[in-house]
Protein backbone atom coordinates (compact mmCIF):
# COMPACT_ATOMS: atom_id res chain seq x y z
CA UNK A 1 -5.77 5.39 -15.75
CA UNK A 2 -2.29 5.23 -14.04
CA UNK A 3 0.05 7.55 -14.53
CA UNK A 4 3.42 6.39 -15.99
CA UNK A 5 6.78 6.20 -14.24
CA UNK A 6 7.79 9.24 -17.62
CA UNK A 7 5.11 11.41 -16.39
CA UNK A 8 5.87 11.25 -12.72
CA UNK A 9 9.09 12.53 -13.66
CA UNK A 10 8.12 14.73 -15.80
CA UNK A 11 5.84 16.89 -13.19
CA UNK A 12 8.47 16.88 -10.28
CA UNK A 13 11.05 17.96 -13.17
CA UNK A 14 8.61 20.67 -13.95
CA UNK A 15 8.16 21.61 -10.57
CA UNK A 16 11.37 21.98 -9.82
CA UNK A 17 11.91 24.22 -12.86
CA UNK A 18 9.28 26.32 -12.29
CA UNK A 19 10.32 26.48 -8.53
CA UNK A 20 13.71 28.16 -9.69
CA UNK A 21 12.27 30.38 -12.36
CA UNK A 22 8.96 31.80 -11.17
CA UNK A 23 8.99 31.39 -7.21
CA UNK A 24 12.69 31.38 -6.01
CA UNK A 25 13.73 34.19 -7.99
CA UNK A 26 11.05 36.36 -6.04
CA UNK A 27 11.93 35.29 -2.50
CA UNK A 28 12.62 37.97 -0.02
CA UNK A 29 12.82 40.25 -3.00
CA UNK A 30 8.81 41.50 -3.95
CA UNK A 31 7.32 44.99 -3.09
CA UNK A 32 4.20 45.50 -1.58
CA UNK A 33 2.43 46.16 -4.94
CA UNK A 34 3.37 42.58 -5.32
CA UNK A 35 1.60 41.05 -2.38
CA UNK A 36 -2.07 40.99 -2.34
CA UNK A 37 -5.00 39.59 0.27
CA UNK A 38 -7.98 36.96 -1.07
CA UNK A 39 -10.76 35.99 1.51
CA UNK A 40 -8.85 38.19 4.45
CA UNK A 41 -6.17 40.51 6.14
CA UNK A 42 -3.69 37.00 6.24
CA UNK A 43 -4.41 35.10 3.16
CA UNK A 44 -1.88 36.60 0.91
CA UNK A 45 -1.08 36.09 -3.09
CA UNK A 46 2.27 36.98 -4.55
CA UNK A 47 3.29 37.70 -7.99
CA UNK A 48 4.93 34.08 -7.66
CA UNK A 49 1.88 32.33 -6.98
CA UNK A 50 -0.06 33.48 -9.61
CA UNK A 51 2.89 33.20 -11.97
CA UNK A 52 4.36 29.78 -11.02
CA UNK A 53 0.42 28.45 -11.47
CA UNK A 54 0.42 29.57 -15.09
CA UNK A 55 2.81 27.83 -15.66
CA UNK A 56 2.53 24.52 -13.52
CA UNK A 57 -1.06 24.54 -15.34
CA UNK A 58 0.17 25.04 -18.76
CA UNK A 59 3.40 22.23 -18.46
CA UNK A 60 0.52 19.88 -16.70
CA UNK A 61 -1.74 19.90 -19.96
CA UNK A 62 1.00 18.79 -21.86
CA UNK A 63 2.06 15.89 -19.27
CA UNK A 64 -1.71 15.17 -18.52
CA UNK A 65 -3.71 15.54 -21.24
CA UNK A 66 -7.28 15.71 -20.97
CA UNK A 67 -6.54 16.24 -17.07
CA UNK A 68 -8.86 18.88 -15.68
CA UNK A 69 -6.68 21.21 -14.00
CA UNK A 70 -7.95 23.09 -10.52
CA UNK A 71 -5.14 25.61 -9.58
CA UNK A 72 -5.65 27.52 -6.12
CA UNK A 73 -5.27 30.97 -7.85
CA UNK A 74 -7.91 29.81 -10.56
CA UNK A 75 -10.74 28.98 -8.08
CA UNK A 76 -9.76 32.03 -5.88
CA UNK A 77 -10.21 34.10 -8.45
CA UNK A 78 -13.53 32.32 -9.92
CA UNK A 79 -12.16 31.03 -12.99
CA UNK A 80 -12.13 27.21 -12.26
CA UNK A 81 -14.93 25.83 -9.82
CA UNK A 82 -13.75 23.00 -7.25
CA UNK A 83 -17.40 21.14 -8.85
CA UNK A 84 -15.23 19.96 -11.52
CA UNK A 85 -12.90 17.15 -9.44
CA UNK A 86 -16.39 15.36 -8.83
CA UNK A 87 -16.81 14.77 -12.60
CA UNK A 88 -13.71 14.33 -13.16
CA UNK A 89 -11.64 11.21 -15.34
CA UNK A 90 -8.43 13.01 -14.09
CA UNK A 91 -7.62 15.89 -12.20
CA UNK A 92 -4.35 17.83 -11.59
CA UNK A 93 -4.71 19.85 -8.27
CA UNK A 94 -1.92 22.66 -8.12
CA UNK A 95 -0.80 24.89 -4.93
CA UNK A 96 2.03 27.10 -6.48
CA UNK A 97 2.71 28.35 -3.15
CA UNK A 98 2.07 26.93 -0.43
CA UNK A 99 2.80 28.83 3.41
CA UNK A 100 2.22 32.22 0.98
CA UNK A 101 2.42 34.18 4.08
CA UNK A 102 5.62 32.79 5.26
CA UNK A 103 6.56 33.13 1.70
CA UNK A 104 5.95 36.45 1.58
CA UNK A 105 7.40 37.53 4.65
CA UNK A 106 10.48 35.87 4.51
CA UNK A 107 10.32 32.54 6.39
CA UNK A 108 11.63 29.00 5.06
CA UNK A 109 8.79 27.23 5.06
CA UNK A 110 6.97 26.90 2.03
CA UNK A 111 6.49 24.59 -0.92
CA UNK A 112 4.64 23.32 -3.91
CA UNK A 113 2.18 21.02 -3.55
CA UNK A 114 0.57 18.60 -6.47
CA UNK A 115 -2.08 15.83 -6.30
CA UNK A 116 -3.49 13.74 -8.96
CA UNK A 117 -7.17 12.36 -8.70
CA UNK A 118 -8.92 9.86 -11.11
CA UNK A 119 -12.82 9.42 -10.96
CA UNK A 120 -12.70 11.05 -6.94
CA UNK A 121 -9.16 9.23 -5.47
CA UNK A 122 -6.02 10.48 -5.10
CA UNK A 123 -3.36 8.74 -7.14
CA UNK A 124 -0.17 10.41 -6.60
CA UNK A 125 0.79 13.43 -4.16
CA UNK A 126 4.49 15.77 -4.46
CA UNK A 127 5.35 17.32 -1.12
CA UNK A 128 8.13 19.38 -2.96
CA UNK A 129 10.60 21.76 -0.97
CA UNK A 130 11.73 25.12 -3.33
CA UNK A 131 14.56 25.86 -0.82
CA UNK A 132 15.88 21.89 -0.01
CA UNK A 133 15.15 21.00 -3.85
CA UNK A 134 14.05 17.63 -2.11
CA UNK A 135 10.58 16.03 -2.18
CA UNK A 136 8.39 13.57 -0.95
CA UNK A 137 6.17 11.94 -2.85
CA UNK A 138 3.69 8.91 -3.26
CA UNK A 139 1.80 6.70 -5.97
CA UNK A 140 -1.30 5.33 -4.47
CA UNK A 141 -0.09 1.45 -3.56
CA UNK A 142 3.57 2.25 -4.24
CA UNK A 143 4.43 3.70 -0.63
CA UNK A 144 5.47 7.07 0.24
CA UNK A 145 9.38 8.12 -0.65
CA UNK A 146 11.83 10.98 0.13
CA UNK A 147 13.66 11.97 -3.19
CA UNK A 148 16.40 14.21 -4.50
CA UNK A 149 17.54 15.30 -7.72
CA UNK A 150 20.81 13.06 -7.16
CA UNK A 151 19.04 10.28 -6.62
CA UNK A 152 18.78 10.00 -3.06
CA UNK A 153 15.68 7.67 -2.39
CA UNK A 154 14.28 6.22 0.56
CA UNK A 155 11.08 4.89 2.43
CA UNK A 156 8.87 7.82 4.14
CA UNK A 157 7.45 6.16 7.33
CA UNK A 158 5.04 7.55 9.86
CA UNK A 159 6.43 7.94 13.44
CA UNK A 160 5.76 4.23 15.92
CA UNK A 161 2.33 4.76 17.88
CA UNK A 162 2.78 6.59 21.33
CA UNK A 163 0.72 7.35 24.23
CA UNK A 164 -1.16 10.70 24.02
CA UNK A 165 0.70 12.24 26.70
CA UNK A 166 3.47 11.92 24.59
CA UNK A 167 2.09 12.96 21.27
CA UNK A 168 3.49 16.08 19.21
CA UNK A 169 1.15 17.34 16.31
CA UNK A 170 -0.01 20.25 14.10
CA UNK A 171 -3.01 22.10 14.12
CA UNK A 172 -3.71 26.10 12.62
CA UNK A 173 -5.51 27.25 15.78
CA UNK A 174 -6.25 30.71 14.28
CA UNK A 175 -9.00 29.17 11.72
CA UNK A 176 -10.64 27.64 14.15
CA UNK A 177 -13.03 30.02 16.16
CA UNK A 178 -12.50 31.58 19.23
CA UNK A 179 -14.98 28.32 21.09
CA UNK A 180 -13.11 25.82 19.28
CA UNK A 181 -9.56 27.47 20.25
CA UNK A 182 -10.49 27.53 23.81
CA UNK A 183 -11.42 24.00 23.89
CA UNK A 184 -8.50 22.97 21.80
CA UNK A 185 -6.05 24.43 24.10
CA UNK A 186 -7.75 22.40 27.28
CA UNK A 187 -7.13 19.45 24.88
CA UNK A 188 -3.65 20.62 24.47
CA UNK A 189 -2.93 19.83 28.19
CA UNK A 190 -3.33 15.96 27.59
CA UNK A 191 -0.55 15.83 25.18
CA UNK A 192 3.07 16.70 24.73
CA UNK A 193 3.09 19.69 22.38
CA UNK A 194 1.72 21.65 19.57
CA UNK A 195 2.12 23.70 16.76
CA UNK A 196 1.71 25.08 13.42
CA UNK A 197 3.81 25.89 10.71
CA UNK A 198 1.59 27.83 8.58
CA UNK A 199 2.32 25.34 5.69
CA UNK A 200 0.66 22.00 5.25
CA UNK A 201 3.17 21.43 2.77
CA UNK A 202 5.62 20.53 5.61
CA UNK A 203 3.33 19.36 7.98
CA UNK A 204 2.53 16.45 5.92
CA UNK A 205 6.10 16.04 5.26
CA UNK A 206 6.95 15.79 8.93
CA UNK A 207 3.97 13.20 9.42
CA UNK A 208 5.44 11.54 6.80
CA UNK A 209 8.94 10.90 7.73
CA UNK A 210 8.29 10.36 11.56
CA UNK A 211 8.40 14.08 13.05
CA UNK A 212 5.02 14.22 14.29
CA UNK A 213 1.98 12.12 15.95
CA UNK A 214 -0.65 13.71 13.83
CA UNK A 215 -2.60 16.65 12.19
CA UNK A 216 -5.68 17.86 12.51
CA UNK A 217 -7.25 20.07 9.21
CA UNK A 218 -9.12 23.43 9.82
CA UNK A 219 -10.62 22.74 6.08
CA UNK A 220 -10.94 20.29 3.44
CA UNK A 221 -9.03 22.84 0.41
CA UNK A 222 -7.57 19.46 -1.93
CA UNK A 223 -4.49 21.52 -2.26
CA UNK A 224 -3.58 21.76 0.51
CA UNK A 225 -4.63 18.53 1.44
CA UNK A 226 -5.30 15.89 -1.17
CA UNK A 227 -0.99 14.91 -1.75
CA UNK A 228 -0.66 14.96 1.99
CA UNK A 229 -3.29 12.51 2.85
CA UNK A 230 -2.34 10.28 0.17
CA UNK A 231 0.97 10.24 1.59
CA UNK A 232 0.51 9.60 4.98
CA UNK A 233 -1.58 6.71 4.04
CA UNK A 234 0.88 5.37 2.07
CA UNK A 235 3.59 6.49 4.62
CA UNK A 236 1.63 4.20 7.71
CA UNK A 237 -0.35 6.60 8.57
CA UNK A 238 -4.54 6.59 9.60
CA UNK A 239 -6.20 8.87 7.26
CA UNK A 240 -10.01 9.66 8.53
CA UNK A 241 -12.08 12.66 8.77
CA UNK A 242 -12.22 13.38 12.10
CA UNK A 243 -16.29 12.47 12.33
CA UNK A 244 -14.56 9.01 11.07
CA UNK A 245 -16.07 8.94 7.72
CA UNK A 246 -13.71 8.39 4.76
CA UNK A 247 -11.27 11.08 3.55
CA UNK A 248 -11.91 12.13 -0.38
CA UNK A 249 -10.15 14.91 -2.48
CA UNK A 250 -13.60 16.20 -3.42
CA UNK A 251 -15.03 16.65 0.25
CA UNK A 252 -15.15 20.64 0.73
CA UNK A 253 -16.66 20.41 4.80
CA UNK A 254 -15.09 19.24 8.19
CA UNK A 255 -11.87 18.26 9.40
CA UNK A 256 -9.32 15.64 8.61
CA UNK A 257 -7.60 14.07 11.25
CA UNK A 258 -4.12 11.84 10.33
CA UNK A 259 -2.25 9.54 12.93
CA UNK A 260 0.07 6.66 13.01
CA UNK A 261 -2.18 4.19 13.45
CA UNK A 262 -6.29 3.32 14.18
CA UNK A 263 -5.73 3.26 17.93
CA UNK A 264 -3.97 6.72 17.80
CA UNK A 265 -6.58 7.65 15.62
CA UNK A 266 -9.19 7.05 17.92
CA UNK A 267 -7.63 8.48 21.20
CA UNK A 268 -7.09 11.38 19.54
CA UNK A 269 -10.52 11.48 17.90
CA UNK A 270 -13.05 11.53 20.75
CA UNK A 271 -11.03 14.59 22.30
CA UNK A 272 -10.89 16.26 19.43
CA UNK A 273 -14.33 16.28 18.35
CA UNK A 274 -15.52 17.99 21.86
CA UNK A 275 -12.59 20.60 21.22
CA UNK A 276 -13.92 21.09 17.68
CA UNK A 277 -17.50 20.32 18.06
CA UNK A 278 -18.22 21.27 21.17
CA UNK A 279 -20.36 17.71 22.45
């Protein structure tokens, strides 16, 4: 079940409409009525999320249908179950928002984030930028691409292999426990720099066009993650959970870990797991 080049287009055309009607239009300009918190004090939800989802998931039925569609909103709020990818024929995964808290406080760096999966595998993943109107995007097989609405396309590529030491990468050290953090930021010492934008939207679009070494998940949550690991892949990248098992869409425990290559992969890796694991 592949998707067709008319329906790829359709659901970045969509996104980007729904980006300038329903999230955009709300940007630096909602109340605090309009902000809410889900599972604590700094996951927010913004009339714009919610909104922009509705409608994401109602244009998606019409591009995919029989799709199952899992919105972020819609399991937060219990109304979809994240079960339902596992069963699946084809799924659309939807983050209307994604970086809600930067989102809602003002800061450039969110996006939209969509993933297709048929029978458990990602198909095809839209990084897409609100503010830039720009994308990046992949089909599994097809290679990851940078696109614009004027037709600017060209190759996303993961950054050449380096040594540790002089490794840059992205991690959200405030979901990780106060053990793990500790440990992570002994790790931290070995290489160059780190970071976190608060958005894995543009984290995986960094990975993806060469502006970082890797990533490192604090969860599994398919949309946040699901596009972005398709894309690296597809981009160069080495795409394993960081217990080196296989990365799937419908895995809900551990951590993914992305790099530019296996041997990255694994000098990363065996750090990493003491920081995270503790042994």
């Amino acid at each position: 079940m592949t998707l067709t080049t008319t329906q790829i287009d359709a659901l970045i055309a969509e996104t980007r409409r729904v980006a300038k009607e329903e999230i955009l239009p709300w940007y630096r300009k909602l109340d605090d009525s309009e902000i809410d918190t889900k599972a604590h004090a700094q996951d927010l939800v913004t009339k714009a999320d919610k909104a922009s989802e509705r409608e994401l998931t109602r244009v998606g039925r019409d591009i995919l249908p029989g799709a199952v569609i899992v919105g972020e909103e819609a399991v937060s709020d219990g109304s979809v179950k994240l079960d339902v990818l596992k069963g699946a024929d084809q799924a659309l995964i939807i983050d209307p928002i994604d970086g809600t808290w930067n989102y809602a406080n003002g800061i450039n760096t969110f996006g939209v984030i969509l993933a297709v999966v048929e029978k458990g595998e990602t198909v095809f993943g839209l990084l897409y930028d609100p503010l830039g109107d720009d994308w990046v995007m992949a089909e599994r097989g097809g290679g990851a691409v940078f696109g614009t609405p004027a037709g600017d396309v060209r190759p996303a590529k993961a950054r050449a292999p380096r040594q540790i030491n002089e490794m840059t990468g992205y991690w959200p050290p405030a979901i990780f426990n106060a053990e793990q953090r500790s440990r992570m930021y002994d790790f931290a010492k070995v290489i160059d720099r780190h970071s976190s934008l608060r958005c894995a939207c543009h984290e995986h679009r960094l990975f993806a066009q060469g502006g970082a070494d890797f990533l490192l998940t604090a969860n599994l949550n398919p949309w946040d993650h699901a596009a972005g690991a398709l894309i690296a892949r597809e981009a160069g990248g080495y795409v394993r959970m960081l217990d080196g098992e296989a990365y799937a869409p419908t895995l809900t425990d551990g951590n993914l870990l992305i790099a530019p290559d296996a041997d990255s992969w694994r000098a990363l890796a065996d750090p990493l797991r003491m920081a995270v694991f503790g042994a």
